[in-house]
PDB file of N, CA and C in Angstrom:
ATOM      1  N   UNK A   1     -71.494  71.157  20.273  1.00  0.00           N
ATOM      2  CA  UNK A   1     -71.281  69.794  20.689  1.00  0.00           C
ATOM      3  C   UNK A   1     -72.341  68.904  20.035  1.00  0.00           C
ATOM      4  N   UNK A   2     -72.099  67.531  19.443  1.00  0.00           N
ATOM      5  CA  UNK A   2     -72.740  66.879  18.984  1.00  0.00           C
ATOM      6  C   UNK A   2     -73.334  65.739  19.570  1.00  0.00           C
ATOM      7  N   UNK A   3     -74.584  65.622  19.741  1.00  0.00           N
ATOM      8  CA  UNK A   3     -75.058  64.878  21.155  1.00  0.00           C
ATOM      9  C   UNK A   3     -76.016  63.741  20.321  1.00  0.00           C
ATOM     10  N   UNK A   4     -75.887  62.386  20.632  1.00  0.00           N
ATOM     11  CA  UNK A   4     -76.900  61.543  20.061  1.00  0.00           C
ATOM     12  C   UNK A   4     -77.383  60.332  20.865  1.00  0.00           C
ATOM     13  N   UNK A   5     -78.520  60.461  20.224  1.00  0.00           N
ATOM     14  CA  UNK A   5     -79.157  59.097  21.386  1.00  0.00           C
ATOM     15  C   UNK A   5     -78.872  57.585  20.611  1.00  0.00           C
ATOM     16  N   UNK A   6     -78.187  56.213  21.172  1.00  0.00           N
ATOM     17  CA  UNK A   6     -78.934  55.386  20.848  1.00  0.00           C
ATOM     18  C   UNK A   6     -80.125  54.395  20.513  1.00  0.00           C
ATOM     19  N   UNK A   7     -80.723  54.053  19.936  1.00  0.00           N
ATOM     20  CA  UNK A   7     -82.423  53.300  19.272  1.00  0.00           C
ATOM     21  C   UNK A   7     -82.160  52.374  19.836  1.00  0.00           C
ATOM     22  N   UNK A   8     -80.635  51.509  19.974  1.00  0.00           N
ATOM     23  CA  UNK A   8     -81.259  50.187  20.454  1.00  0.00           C
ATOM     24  C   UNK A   8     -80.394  49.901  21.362  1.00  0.00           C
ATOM     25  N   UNK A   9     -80.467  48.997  22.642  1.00  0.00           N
ATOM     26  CA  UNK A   9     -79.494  48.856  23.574  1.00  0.00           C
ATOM     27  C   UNK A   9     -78.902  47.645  23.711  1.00  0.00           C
ATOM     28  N   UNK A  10     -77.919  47.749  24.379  1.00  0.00           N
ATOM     29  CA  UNK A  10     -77.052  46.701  24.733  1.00  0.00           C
ATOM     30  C   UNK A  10     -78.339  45.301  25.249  1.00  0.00           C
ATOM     31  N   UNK A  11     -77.420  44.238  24.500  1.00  0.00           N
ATOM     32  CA  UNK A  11     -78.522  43.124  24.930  1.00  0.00           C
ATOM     33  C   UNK A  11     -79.742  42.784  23.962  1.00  0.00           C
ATOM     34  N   UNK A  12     -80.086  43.977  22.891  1.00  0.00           N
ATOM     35  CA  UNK A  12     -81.155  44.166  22.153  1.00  0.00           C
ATOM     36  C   UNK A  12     -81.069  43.505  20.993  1.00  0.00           C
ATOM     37  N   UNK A  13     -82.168  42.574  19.982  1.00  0.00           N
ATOM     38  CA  UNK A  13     -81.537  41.624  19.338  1.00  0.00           C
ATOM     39  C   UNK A  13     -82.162  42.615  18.089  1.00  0.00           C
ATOM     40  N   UNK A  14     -81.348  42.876  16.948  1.00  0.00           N
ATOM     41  CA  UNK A  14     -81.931  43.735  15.731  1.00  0.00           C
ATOM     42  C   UNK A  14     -81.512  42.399  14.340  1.00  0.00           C
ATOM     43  N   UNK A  15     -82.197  43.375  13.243  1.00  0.00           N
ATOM     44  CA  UNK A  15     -82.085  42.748  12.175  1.00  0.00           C
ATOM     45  C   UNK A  15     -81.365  44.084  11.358  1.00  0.00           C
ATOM     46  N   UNK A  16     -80.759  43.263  10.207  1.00  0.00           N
ATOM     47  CA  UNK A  16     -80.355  44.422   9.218  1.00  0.00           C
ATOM     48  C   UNK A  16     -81.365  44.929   8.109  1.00  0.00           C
ATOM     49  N   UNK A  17     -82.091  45.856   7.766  1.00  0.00           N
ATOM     50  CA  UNK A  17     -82.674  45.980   7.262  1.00  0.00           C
ATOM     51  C   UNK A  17     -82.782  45.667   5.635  1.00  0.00           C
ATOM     52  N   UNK A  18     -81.292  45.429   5.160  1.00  0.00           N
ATOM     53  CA  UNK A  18     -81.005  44.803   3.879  1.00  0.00           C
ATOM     54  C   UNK A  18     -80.427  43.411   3.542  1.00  0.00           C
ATOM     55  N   UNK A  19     -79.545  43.359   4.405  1.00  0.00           N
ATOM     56  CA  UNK A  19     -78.544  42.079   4.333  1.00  0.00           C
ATOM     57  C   UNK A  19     -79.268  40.757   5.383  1.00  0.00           C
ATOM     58  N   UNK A  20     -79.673  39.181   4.962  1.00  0.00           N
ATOM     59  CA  UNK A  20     -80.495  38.443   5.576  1.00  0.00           C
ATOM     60  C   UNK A  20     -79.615  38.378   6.849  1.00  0.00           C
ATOM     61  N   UNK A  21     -79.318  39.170   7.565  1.00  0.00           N
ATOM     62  CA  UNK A  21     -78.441  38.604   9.329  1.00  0.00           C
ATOM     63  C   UNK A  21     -79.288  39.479  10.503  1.00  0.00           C
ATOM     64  N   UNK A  22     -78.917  39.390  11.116  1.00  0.00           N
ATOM     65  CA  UNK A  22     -79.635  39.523  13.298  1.00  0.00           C
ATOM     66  C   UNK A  22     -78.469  39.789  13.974  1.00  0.00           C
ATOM     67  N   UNK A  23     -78.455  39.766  15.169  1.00  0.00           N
ATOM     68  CA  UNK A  23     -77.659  40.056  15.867  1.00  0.00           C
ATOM     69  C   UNK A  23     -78.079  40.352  17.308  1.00  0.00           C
ATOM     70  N   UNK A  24     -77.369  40.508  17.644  1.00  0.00           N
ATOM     71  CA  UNK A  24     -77.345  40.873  19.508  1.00  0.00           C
ATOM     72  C   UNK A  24     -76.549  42.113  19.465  1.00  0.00           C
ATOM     73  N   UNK A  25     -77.125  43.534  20.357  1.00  0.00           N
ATOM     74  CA  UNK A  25     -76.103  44.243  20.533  1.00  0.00           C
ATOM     75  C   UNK A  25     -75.062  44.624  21.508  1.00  0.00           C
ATOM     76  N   UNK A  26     -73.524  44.214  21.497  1.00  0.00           N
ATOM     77  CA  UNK A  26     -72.862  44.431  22.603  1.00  0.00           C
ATOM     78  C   UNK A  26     -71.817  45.686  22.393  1.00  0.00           C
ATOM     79  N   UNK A  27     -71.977  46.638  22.073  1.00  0.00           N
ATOM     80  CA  UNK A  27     -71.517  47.748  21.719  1.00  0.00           C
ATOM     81  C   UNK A  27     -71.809  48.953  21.064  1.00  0.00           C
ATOM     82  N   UNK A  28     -71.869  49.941  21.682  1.00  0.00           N
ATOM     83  CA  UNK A  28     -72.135  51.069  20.632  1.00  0.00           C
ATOM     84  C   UNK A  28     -71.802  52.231  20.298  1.00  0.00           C
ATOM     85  N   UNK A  29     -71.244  52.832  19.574  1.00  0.00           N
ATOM     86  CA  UNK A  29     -70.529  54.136  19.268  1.00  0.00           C
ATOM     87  C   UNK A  29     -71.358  55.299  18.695  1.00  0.00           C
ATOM     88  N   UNK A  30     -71.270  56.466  19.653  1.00  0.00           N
ATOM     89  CA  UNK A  30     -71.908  57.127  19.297  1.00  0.00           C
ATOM     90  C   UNK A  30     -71.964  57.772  18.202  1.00  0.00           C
ATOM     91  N   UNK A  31     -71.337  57.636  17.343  1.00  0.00           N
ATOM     92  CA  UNK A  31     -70.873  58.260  15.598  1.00  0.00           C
ATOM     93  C   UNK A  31     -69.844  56.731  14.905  1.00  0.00           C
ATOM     94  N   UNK A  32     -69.674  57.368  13.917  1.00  0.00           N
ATOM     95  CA  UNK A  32     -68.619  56.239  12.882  1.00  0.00           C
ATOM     96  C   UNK A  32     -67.127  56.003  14.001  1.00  0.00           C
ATOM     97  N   UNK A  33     -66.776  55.172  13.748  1.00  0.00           N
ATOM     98  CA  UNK A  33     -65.574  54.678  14.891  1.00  0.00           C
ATOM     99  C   UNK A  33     -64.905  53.218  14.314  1.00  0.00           C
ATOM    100  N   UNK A  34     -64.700  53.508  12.727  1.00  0.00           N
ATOM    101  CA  UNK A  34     -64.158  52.176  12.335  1.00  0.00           C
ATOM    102  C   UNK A  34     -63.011  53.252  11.089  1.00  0.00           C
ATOM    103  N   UNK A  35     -61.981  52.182  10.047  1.00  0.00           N
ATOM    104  CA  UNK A  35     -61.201  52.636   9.274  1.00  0.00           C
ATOM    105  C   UNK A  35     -61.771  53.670   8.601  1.00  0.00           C
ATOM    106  N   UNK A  36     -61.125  54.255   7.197  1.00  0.00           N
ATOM    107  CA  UNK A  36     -61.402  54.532   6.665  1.00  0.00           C
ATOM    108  C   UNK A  36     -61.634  54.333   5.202  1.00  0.00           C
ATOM    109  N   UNK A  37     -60.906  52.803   5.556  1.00  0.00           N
ATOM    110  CA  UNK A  37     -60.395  51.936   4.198  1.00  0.00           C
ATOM    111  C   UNK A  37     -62.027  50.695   4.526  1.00  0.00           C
ATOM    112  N   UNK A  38     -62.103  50.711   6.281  1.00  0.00           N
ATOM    113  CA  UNK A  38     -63.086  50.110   6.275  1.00  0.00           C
ATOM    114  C   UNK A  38     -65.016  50.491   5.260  1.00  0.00           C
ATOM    115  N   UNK A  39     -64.633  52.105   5.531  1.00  0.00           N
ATOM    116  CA  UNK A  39     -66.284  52.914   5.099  1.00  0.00           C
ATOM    117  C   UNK A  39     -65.731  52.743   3.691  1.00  0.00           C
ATOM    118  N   UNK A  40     -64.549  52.886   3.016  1.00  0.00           N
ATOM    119  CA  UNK A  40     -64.921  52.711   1.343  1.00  0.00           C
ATOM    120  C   UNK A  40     -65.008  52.001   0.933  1.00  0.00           C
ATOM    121  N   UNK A  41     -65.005  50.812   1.353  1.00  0.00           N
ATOM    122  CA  UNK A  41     -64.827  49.301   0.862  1.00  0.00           C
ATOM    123  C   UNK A  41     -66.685  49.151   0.956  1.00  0.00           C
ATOM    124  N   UNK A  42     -66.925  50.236   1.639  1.00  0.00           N
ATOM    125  CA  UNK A  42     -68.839  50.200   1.143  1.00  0.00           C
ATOM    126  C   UNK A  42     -69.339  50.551   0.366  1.00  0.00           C
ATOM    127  N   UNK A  43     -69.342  50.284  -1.227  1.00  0.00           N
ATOM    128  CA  UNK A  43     -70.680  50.792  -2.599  1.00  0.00           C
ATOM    129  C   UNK A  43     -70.905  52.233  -1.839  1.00  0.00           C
ATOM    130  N   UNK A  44     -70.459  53.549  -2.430  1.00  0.00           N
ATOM    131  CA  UNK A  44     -70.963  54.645  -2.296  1.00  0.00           C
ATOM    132  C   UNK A  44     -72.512  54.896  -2.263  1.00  0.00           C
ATOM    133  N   UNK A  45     -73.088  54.644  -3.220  1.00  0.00           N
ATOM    134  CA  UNK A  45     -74.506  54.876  -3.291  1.00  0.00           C
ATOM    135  C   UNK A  45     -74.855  53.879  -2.010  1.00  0.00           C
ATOM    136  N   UNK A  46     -74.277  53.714  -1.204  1.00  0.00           N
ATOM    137  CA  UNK A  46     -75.003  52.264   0.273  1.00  0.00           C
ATOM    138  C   UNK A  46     -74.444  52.967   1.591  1.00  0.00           C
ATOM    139  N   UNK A  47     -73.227  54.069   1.360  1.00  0.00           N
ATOM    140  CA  UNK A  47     -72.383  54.146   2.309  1.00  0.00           C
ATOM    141  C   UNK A  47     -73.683  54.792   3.553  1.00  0.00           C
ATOM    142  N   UNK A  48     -74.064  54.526   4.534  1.00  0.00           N
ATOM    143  CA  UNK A  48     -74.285  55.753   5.883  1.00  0.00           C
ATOM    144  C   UNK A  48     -73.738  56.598   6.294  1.00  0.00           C
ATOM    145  N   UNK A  49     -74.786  57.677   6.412  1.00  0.00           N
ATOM    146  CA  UNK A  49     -73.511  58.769   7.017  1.00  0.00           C
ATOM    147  C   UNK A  49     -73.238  58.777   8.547  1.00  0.00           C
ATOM    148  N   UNK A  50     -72.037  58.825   9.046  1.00  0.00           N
ATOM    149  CA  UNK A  50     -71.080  58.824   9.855  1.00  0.00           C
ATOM    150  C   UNK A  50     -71.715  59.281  11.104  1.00  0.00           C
ATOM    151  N   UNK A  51     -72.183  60.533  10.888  1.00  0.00           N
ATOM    152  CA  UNK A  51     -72.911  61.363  12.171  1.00  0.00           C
ATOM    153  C   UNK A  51     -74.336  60.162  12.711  1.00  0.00           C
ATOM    154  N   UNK A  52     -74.268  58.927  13.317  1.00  0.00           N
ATOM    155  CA  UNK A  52     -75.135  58.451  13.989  1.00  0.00           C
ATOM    156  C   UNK A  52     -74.322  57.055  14.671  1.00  0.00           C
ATOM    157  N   UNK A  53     -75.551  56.824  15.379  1.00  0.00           N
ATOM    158  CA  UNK A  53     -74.693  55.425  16.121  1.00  0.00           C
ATOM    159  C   UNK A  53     -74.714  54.489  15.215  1.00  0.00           C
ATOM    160  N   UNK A  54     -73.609  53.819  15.287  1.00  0.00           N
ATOM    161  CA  UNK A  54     -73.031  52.493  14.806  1.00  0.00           C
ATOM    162  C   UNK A  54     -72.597  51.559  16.251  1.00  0.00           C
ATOM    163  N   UNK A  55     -73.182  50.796  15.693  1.00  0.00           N
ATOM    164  CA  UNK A  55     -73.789  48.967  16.755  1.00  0.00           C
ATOM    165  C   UNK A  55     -72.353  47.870  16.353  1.00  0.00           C
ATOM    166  N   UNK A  56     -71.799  47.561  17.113  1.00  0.00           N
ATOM    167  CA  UNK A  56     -71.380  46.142  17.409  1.00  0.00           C
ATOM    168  C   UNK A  56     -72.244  44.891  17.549  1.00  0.00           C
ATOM    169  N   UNK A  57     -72.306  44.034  16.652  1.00  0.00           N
ATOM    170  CA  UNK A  57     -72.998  42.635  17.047  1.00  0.00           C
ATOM    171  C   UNK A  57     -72.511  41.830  16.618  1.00  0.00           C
ATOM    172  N   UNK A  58     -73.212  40.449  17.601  1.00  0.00           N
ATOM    173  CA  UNK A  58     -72.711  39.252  17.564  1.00  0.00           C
ATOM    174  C   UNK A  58     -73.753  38.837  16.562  1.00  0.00           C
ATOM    175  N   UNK A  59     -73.198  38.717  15.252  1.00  0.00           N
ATOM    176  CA  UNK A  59     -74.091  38.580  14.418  1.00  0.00           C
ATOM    177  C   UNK A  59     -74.255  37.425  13.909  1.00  0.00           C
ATOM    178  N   UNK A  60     -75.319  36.541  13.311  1.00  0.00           N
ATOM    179  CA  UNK A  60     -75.641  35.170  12.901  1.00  0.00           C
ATOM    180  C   UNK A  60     -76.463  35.518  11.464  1.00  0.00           C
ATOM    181  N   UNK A  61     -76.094  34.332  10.302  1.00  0.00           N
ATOM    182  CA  UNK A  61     -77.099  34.188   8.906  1.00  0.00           C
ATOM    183  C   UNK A  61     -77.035  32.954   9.020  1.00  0.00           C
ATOM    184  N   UNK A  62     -77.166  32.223   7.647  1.00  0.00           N
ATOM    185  CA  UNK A  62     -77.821  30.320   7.678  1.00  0.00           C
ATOM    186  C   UNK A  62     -76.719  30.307   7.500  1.00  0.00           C
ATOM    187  N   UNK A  63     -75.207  31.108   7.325  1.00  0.00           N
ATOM    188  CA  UNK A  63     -74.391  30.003   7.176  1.00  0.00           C
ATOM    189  C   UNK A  63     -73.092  30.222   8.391  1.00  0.00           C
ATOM    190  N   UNK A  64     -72.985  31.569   8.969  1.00  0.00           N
ATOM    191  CA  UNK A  64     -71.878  31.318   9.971  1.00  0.00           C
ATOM    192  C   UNK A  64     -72.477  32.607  11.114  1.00  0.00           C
ATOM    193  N   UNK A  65     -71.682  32.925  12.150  1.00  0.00           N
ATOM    194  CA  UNK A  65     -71.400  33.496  13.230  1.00  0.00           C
ATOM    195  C   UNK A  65     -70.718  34.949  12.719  1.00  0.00           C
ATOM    196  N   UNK A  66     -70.400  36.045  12.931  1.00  0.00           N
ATOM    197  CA  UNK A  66     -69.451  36.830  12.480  1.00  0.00           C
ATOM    198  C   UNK A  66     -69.649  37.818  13.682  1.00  0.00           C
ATOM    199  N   UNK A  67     -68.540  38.941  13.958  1.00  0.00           N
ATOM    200  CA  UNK A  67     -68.982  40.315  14.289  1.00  0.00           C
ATOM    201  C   UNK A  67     -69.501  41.428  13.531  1.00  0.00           C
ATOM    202  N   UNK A  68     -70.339  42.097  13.758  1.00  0.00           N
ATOM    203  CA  UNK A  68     -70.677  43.013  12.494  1.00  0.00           C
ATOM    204  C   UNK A  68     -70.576  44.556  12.947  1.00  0.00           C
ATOM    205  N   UNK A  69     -70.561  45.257  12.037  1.00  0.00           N
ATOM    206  CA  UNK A  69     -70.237  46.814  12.720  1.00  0.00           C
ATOM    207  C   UNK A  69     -71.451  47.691  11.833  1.00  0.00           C
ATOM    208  N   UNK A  70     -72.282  48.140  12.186  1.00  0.00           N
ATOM    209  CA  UNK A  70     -74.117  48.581  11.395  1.00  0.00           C
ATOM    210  C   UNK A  70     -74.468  50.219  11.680  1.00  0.00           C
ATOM    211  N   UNK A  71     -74.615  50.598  10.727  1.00  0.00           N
ATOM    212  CA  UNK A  71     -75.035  51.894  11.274  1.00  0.00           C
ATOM    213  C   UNK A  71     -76.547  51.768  11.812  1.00  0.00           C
ATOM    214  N   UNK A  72     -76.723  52.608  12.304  1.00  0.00           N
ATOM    215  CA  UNK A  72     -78.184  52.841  13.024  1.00  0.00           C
ATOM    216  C   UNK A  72     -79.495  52.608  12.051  1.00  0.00           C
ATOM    217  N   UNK A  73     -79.180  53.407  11.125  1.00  0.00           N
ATOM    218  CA  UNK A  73     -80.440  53.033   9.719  1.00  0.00           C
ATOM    219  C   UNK A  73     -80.594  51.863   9.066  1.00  0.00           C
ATOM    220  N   UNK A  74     -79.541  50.883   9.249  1.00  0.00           N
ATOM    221  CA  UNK A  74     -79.242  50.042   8.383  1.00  0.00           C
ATOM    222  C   UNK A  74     -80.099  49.073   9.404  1.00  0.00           C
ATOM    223  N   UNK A  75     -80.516  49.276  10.802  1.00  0.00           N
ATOM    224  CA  UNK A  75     -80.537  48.008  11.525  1.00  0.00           C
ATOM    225  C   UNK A  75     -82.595  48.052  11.912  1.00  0.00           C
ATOM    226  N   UNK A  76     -82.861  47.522  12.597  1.00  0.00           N
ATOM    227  CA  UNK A  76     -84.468  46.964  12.663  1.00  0.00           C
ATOM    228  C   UNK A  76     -84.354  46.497  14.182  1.00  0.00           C
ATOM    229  N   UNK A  77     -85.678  46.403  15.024  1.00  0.00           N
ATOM    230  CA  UNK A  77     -85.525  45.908  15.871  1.00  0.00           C
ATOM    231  C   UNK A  77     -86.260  44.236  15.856  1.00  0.00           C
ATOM    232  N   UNK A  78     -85.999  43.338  15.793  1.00  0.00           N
ATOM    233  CA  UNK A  78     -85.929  41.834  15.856  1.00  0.00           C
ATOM    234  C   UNK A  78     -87.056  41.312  17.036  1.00  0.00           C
ATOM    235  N   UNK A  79     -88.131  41.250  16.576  1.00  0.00           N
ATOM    236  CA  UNK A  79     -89.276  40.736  17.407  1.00  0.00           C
ATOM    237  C   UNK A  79     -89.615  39.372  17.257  1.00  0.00           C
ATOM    238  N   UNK A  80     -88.948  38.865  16.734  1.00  0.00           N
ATOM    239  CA  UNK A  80     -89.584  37.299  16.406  1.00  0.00           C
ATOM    240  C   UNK A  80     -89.066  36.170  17.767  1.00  0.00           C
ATOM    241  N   UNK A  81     -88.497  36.751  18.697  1.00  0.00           N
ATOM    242  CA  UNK A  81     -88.722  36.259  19.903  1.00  0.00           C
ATOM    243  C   UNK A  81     -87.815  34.661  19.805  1.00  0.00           C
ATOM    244  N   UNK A  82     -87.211  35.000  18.920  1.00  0.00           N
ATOM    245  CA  UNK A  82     -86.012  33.750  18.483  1.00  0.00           C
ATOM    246  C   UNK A  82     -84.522  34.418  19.467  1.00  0.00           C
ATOM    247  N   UNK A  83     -83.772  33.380  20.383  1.00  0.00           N
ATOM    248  CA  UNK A  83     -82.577  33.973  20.275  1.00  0.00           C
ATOM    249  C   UNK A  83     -81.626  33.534  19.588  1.00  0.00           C
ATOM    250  N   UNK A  84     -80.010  34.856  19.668  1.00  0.00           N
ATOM    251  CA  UNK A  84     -79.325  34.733  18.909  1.00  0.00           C
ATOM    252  C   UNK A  84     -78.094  33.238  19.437  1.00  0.00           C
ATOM    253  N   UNK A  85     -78.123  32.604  18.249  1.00  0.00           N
ATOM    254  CA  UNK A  85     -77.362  31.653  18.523  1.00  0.00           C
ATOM    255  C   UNK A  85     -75.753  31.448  18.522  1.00  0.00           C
ATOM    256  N   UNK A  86     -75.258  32.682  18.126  1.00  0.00           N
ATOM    257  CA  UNK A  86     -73.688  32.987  18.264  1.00  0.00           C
ATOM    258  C   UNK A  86     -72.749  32.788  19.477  1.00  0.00           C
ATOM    259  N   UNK A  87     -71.596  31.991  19.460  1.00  0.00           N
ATOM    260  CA  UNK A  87     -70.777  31.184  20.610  1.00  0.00           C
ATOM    261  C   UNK A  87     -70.468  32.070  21.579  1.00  0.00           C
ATOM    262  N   UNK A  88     -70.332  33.400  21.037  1.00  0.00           N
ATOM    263  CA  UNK A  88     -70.023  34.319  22.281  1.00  0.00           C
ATOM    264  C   UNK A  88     -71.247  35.001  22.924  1.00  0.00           C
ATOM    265  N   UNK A  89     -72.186  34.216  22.573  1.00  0.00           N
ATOM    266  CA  UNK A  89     -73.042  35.339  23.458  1.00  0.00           C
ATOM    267  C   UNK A  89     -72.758  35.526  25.064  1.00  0.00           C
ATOM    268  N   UNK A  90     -73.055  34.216  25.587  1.00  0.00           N
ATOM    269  CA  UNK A  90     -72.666  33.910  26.775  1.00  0.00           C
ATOM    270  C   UNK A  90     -71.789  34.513  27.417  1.00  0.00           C
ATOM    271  N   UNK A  91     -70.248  34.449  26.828  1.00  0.00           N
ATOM    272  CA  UNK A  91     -69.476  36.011  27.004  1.00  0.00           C
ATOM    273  C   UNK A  91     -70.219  37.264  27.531  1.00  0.00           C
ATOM    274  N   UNK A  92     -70.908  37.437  27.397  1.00  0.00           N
ATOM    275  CA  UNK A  92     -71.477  38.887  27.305  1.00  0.00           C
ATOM    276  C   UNK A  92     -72.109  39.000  28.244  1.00  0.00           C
ATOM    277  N   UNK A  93     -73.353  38.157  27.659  1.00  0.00           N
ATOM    278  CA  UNK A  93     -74.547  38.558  28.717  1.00  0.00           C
ATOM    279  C   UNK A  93     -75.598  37.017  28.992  1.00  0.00           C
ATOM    280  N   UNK A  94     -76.649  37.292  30.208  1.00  0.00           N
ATOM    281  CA  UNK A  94     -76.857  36.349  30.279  1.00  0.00           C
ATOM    282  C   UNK A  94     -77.841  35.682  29.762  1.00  0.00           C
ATOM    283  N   UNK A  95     -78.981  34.513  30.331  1.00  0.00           N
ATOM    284  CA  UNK A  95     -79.662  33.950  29.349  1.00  0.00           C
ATOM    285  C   UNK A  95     -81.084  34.783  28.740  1.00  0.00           C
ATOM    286  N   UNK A  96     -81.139  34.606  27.341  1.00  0.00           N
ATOM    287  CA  UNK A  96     -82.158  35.023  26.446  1.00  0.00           C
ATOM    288  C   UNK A  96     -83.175  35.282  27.433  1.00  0.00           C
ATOM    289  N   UNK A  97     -83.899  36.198  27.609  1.00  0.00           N
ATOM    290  CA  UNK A  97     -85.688  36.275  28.147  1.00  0.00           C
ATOM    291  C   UNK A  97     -86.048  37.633  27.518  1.00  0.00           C
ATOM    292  N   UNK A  98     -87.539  37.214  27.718  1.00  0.00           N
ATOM    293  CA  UNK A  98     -88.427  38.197  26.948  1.00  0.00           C
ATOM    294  C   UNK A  98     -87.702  38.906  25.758  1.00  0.00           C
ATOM    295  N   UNK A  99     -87.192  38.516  25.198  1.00  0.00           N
ATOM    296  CA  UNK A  99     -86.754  38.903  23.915  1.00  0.00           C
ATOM    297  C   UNK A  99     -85.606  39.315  23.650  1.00  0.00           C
ATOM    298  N   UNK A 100     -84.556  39.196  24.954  1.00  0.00           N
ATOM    299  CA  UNK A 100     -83.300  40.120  25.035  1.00  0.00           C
ATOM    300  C   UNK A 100     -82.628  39.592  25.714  1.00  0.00           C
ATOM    301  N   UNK A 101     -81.425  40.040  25.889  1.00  0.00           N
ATOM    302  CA  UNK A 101     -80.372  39.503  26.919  1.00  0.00           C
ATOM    303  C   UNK A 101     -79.692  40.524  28.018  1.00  0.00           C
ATOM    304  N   UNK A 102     -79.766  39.624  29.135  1.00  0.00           N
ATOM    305  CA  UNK A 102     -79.676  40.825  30.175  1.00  0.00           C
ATOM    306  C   UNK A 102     -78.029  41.041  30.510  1.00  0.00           C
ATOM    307  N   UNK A 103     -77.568  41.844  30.585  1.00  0.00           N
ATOM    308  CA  UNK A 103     -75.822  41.913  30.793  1.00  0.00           C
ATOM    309  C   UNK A 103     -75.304  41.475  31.415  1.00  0.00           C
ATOM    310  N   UNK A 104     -74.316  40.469  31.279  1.00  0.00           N
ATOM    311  CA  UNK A 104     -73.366  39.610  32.152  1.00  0.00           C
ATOM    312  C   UNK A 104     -71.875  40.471  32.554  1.00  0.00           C
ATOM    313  N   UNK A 105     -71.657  41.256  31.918  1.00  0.00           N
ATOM    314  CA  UNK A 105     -70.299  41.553  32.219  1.00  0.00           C
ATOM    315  C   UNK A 105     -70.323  42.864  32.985  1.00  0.00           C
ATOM    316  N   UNK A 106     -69.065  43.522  33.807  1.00  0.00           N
ATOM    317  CA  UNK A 106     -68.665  44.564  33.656  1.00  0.00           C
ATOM    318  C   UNK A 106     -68.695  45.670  33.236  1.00  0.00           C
ATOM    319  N   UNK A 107     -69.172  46.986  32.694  1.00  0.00           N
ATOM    320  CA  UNK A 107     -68.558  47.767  32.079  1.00  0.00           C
ATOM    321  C   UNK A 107     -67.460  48.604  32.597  1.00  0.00           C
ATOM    322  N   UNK A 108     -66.823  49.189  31.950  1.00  0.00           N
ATOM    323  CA  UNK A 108     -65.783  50.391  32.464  1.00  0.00           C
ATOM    324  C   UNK A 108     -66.704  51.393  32.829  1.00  0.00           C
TER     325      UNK A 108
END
């Protein structure tokens, strides 16, 4: 059985370690959990491998809002004590403190 921990949690604001964006995390899969048309459409020599968590975020750069889907290596944890300014945060969870956002919703 293949057992893995997540690094960063729900609510937790990371950076990508290559690409200039941040994010908030509201999701996380414990291994790869997207297409397969989605992972090749990634530069081979860039691809991550599959066996780790991959993050959902409400992700923000200087020019728009997006969702993003990150493997675990690819991401940083975001200390600059800025929050994320994306329309859905609020959705989620509630207001920014001490560096994070505390959960507004539900889970299953």
């Amino acid at each position: 059985m293949f057992k893995t921990r997540a690094k960063y949690h729900l609510g937790q604001v990371v950076r990508h370690r290559q690409h200039p964006f941040r994010g908030v995390v509201f999701d996380v899969d414990p291994m790869f959990s997207n297409t397969d048309a989605w992972y090749n459409a990634i530069p081979e020599d860039s691809r991550p491998k599959k066996n780790q968590p991959f993050y959902h975020l409400l992700a923000e750069n200087d020019q728009s809002f997006y969702v993003a889907y990150v493997s675990e290596q690819n991401l940083v944890a975001d200390y600059s004590g800025e929050p994320v300014d994306h329309p859905d945060v609020d959705d989620f969870f509630g207001p920014f403190e001490d560096g994070q956002y505390p959960l507004q919703v539900q889970l299953n």
